[in-house]
PDB file of N, CA and C in Angstrom:
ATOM      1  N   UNK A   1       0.813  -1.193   0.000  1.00  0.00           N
ATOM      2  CA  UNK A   1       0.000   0.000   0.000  1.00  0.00           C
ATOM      3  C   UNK A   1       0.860   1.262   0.000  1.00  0.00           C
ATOM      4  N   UNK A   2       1.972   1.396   0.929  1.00  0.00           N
ATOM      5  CA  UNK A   2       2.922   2.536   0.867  1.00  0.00           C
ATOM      6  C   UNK A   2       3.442   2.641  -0.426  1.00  0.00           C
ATOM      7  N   UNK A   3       4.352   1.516  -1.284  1.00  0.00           N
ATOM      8  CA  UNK A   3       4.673   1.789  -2.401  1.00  0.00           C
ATOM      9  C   UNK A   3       3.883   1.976  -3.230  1.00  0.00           C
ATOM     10  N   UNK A   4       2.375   2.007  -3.448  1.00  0.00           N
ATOM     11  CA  UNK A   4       1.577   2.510  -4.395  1.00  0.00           C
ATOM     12  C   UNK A   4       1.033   3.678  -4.031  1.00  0.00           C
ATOM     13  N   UNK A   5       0.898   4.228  -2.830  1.00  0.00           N
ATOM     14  CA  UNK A   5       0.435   5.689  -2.681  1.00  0.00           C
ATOM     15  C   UNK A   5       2.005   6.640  -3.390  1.00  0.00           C
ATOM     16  N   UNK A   6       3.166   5.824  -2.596  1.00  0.00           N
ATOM     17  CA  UNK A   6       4.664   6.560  -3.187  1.00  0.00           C
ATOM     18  C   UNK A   6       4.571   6.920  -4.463  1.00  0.00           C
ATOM     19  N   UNK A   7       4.215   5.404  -5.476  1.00  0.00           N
ATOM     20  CA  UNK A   7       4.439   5.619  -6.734  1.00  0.00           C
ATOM     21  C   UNK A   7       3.268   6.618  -7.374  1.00  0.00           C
ATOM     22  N   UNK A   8       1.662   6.878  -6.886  1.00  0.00           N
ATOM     23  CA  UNK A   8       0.967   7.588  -7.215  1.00  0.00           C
ATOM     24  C   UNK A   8       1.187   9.574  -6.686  1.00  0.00           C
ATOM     25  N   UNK A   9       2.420   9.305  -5.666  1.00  0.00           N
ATOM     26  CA  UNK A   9       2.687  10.828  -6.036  1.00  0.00           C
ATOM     27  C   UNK A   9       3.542  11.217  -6.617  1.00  0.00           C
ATOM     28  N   UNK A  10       4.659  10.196  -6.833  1.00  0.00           N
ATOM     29  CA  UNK A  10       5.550  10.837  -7.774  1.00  0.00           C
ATOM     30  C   UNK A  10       4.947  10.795  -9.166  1.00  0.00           C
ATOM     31  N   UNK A  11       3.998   9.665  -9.626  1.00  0.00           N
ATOM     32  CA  UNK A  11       3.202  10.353 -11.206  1.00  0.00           C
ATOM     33  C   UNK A  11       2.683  11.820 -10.972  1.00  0.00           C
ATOM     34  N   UNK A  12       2.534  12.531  -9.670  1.00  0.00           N
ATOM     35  CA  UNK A  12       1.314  13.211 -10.173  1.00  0.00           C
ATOM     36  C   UNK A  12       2.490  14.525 -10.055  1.00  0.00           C
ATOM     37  N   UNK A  13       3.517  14.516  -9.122  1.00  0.00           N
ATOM     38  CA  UNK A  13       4.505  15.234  -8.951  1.00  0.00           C
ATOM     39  C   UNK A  13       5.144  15.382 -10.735  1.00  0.00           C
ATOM     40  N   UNK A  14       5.600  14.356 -11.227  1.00  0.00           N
ATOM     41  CA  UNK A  14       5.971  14.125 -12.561  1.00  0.00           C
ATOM     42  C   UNK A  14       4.815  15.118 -13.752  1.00  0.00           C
ATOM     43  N   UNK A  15       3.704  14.938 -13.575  1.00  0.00           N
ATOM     44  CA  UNK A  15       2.649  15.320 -14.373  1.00  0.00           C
ATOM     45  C   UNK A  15       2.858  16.760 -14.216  1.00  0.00           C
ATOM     46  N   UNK A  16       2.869  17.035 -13.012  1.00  0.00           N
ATOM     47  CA  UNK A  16       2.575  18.504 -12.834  1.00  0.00           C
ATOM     48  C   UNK A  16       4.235  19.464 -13.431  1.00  0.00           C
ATOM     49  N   UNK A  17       5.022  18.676 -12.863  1.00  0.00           N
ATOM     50  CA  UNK A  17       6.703  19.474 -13.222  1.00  0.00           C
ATOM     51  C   UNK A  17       6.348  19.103 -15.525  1.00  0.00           C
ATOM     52  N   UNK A  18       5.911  18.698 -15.679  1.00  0.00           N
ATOM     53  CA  UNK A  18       5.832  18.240 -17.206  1.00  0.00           C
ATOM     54  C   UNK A  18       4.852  19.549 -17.512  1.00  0.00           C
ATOM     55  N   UNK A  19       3.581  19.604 -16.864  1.00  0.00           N
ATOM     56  CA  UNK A  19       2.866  20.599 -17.301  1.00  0.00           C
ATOM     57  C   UNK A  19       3.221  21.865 -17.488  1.00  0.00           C
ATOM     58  N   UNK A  20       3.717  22.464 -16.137  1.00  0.00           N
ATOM     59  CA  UNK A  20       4.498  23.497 -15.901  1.00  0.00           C
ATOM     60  C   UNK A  20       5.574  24.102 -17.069  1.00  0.00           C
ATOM     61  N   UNK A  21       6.217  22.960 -17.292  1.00  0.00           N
ATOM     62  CA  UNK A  21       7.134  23.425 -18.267  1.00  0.00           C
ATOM     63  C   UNK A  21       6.689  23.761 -19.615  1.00  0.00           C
ATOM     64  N   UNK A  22       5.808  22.518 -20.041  1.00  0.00           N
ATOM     65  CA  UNK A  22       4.987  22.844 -21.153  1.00  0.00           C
ATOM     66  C   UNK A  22       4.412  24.334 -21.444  1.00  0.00           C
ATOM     67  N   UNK A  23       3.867  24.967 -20.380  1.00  0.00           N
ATOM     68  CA  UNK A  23       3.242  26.164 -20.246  1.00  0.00           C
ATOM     69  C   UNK A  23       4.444  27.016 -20.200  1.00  0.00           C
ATOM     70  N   UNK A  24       5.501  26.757 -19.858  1.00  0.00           N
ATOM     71  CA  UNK A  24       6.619  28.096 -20.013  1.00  0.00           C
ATOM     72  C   UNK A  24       6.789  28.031 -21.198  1.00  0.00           C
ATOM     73  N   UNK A  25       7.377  26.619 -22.099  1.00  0.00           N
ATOM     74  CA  UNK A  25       7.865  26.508 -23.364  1.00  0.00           C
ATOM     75  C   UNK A  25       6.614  27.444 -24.104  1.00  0.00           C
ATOM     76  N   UNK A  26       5.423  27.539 -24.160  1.00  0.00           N
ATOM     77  CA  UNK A  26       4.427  27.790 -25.024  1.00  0.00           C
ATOM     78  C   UNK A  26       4.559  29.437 -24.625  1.00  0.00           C
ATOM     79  N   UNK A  27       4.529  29.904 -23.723  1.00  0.00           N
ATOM     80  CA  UNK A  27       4.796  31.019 -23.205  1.00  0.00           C
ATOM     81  C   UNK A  27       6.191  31.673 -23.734  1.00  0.00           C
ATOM     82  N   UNK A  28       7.124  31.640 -23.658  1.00  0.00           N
ATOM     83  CA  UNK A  28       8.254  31.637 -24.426  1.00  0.00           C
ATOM     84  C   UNK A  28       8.067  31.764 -25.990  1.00  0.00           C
ATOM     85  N   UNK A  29       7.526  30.713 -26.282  1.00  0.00           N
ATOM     86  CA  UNK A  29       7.645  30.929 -27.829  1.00  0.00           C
ATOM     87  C   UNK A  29       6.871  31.958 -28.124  1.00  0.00           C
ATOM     88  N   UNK A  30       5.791  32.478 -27.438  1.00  0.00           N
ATOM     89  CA  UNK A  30       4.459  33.317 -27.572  1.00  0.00           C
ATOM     90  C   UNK A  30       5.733  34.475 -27.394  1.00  0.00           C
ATOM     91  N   UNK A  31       6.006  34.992 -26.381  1.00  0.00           N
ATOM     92  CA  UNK A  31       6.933  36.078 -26.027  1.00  0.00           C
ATOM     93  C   UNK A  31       8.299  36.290 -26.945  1.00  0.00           C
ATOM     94  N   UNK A  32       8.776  35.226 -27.785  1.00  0.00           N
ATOM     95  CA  UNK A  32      10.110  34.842 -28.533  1.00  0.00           C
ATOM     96  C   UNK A  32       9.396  35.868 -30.328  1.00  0.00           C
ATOM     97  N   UNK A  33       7.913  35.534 -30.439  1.00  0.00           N
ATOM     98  CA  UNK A  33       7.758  36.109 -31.504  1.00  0.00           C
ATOM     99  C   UNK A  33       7.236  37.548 -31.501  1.00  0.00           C
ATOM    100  N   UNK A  34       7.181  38.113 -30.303  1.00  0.00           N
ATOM    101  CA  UNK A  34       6.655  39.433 -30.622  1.00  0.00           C
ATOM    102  C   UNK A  34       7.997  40.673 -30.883  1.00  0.00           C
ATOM    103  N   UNK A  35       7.235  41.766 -31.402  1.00  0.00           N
ATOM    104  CA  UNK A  35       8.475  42.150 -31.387  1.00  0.00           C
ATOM    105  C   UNK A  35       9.714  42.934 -30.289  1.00  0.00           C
ATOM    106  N   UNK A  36      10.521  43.292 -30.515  1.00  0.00           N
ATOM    107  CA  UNK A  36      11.168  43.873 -29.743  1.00  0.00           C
ATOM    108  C   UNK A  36      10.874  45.480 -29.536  1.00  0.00           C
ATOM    109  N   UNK A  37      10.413  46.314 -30.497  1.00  0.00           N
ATOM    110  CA  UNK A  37      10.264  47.898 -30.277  1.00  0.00           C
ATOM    111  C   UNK A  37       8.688  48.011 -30.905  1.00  0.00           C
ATOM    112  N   UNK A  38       8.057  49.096 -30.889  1.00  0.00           N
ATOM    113  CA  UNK A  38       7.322  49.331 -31.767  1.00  0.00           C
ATOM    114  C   UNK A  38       7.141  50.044 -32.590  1.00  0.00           C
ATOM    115  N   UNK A  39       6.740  50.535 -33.925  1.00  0.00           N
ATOM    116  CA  UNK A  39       6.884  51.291 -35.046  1.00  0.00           C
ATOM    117  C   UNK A  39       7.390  53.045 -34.620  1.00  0.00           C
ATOM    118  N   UNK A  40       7.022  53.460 -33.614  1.00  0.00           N
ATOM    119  CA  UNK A  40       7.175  54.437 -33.420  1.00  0.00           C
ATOM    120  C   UNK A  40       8.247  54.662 -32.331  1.00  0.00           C
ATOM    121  N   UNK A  41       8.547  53.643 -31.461  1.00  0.00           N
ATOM    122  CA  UNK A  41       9.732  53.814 -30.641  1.00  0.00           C
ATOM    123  C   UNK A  41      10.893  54.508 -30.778  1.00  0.00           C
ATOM    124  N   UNK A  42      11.184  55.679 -29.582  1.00  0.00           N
ATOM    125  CA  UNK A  42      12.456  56.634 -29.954  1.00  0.00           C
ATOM    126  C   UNK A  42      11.645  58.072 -29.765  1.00  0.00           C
ATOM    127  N   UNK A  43      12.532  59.052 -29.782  1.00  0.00           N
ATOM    128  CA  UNK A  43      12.563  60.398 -29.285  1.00  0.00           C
ATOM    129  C   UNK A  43      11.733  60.943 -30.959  1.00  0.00           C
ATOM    130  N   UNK A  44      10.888  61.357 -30.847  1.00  0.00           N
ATOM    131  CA  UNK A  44      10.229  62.309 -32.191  1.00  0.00           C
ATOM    132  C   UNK A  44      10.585  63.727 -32.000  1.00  0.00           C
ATOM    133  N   UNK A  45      10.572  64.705 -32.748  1.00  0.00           N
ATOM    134  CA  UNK A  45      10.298  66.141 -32.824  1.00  0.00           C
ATOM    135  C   UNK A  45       9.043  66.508 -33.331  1.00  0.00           C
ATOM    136  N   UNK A  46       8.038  67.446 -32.792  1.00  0.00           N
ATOM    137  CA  UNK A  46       6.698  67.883 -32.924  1.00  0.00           C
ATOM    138  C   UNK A  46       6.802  68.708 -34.048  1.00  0.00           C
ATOM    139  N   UNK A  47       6.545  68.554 -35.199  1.00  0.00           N
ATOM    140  CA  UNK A  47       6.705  69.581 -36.862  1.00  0.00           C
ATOM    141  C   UNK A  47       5.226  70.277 -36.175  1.00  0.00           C
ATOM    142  N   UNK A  48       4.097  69.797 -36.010  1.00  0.00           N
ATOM    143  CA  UNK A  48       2.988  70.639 -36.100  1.00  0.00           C
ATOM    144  C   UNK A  48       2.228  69.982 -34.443  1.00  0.00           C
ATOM    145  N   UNK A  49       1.703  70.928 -33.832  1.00  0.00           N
ATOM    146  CA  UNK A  49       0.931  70.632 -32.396  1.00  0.00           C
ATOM    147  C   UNK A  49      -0.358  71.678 -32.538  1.00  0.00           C
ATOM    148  N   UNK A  50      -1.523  70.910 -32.645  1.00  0.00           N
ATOM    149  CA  UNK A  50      -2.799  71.866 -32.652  1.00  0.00           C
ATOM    150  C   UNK A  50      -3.817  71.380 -30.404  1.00  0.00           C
ATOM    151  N   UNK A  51      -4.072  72.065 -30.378  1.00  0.00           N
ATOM    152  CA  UNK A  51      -4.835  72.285 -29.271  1.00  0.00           C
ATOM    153  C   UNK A  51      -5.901  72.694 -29.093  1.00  0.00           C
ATOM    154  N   UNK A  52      -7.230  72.227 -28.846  1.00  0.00           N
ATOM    155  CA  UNK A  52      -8.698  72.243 -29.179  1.00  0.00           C
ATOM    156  C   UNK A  52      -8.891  72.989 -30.494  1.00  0.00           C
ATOM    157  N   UNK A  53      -8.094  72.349 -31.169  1.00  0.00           N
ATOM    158  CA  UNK A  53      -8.439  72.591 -32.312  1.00  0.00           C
ATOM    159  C   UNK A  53      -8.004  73.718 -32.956  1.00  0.00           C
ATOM    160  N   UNK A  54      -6.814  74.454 -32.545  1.00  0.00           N
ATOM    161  CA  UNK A  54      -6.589  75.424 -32.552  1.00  0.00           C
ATOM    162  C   UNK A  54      -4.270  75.141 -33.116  1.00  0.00           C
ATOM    163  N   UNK A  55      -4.104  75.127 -33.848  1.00  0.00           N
ATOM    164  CA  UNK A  55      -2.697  74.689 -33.971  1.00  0.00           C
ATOM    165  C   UNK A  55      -1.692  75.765 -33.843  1.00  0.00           C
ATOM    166  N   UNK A  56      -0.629  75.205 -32.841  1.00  0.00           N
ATOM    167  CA  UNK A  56      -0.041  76.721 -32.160  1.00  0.00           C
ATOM    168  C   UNK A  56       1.590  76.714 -32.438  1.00  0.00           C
ATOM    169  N   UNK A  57       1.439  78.106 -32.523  1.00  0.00           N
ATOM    170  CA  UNK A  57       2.886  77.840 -33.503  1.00  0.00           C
ATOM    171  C   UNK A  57       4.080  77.132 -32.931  1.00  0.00           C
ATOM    172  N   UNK A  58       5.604  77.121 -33.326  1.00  0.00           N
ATOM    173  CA  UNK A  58       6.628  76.314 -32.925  1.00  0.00           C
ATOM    174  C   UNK A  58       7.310  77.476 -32.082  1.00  0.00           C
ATOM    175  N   UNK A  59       6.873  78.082 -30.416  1.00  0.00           N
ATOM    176  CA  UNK A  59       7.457  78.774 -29.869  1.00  0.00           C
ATOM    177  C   UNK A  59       8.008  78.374 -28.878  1.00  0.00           C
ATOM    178  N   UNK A  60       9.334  78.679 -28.495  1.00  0.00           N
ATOM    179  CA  UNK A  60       9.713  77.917 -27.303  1.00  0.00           C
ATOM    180  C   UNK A  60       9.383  78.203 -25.815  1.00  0.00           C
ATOM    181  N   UNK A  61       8.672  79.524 -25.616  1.00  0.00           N
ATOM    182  CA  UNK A  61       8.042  80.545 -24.668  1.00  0.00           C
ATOM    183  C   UNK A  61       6.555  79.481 -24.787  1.00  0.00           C
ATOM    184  N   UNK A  62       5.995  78.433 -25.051  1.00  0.00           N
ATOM    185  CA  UNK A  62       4.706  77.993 -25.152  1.00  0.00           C
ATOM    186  C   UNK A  62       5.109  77.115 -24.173  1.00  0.00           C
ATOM    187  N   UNK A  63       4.263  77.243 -23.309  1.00  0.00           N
ATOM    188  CA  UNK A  63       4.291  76.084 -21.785  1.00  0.00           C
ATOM    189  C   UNK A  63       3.238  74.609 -22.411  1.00  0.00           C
ATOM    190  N   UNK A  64       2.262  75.169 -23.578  1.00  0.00           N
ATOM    191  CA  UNK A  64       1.132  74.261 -24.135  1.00  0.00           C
ATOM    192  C   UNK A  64       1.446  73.199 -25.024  1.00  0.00           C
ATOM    193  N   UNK A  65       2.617  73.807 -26.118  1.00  0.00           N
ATOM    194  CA  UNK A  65       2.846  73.059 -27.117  1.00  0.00           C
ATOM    195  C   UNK A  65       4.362  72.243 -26.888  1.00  0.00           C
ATOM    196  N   UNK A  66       3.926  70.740 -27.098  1.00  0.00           N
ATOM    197  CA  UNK A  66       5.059  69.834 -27.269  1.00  0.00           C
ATOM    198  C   UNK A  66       6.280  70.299 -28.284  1.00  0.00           C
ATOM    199  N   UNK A  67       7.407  70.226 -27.659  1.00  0.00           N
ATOM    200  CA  UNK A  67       8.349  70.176 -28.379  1.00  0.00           C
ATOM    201  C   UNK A  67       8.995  68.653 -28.628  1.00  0.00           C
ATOM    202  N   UNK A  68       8.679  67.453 -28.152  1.00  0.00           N
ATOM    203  CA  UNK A  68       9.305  66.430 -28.654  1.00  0.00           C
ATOM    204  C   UNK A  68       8.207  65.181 -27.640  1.00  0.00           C
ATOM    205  N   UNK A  69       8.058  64.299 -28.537  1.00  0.00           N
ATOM    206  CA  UNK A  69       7.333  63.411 -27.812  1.00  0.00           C
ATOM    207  C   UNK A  69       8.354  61.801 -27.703  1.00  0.00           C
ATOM    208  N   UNK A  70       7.684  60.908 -26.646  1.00  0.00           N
ATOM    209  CA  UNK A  70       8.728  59.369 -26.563  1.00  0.00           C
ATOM    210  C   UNK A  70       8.181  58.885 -26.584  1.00  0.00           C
ATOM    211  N   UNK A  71       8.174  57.667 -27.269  1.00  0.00           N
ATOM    212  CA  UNK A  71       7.857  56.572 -27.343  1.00  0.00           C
ATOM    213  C   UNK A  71       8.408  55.524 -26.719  1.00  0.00           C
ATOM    214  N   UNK A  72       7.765  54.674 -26.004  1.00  0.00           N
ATOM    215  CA  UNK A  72       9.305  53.890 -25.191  1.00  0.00           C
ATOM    216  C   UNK A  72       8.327  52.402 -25.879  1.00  0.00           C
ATOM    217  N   UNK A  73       8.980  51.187 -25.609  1.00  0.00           N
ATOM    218  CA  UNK A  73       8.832  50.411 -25.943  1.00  0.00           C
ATOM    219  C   UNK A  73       8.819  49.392 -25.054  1.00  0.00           C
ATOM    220  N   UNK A  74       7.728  48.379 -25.020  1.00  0.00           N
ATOM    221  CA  UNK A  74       7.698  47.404 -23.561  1.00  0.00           C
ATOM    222  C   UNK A  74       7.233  46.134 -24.424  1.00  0.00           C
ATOM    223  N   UNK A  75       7.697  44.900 -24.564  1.00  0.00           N
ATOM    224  CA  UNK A  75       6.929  44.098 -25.882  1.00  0.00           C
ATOM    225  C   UNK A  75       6.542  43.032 -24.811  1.00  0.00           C
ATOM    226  N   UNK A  76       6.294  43.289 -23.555  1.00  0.00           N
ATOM    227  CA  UNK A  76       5.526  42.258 -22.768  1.00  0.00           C
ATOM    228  C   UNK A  76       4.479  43.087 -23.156  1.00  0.00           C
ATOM    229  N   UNK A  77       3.738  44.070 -23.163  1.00  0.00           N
ATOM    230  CA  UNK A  77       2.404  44.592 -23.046  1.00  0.00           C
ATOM    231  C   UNK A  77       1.587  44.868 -24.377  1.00  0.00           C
ATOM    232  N   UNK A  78       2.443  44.938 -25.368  1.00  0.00           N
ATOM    233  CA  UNK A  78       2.294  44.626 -26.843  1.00  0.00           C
ATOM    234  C   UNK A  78       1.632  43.471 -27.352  1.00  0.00           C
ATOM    235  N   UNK A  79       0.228  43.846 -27.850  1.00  0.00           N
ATOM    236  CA  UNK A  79      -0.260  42.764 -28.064  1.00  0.00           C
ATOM    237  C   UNK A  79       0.191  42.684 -29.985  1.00  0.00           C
ATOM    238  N   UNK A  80      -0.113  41.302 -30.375  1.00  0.00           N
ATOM    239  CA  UNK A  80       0.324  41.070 -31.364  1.00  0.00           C
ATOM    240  C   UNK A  80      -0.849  41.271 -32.266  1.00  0.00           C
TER     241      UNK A  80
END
């Protein structure tokens, strides 16, 4: 009776360390194909900035209008 309860936890111990991994490998490959940056990733410069509708010129005295926008890049949160 002991060696068959033994041998019924190490299958289930076995099953579960098998599953586990399975789910990283699939996970991995899922994460292995996305990409690394996204199309817009990196420092831009603002050519034109409008504000309710209203587009305001390229002054550097403007507390309103962007002078450069970022893009950063995270490809865990990137959906495919």
């Amino acid at each position: 009776m002991n060696y068959s309860l033994w041998g019924i936890q190490w299958a289930v111990g076995i099953y579960l360390i098998v599953v586990a991994l399975s789910g990283a490998s699939t996970t991995r490959q899922q994460l292995d194909r996305m990409p690394l940056t996204n199309p817009f990733y990196g420092i831009w410069s603002v050519d034109e900035f409008a504000a309710d509708g209203e587009v305001r010129p390229p002054i550097l005295t403007d507390n309103l209008r962007w002078q450069r926008v970022i893009f950063d890049s995270n490809p865990y949160l990137s959906e495919r």
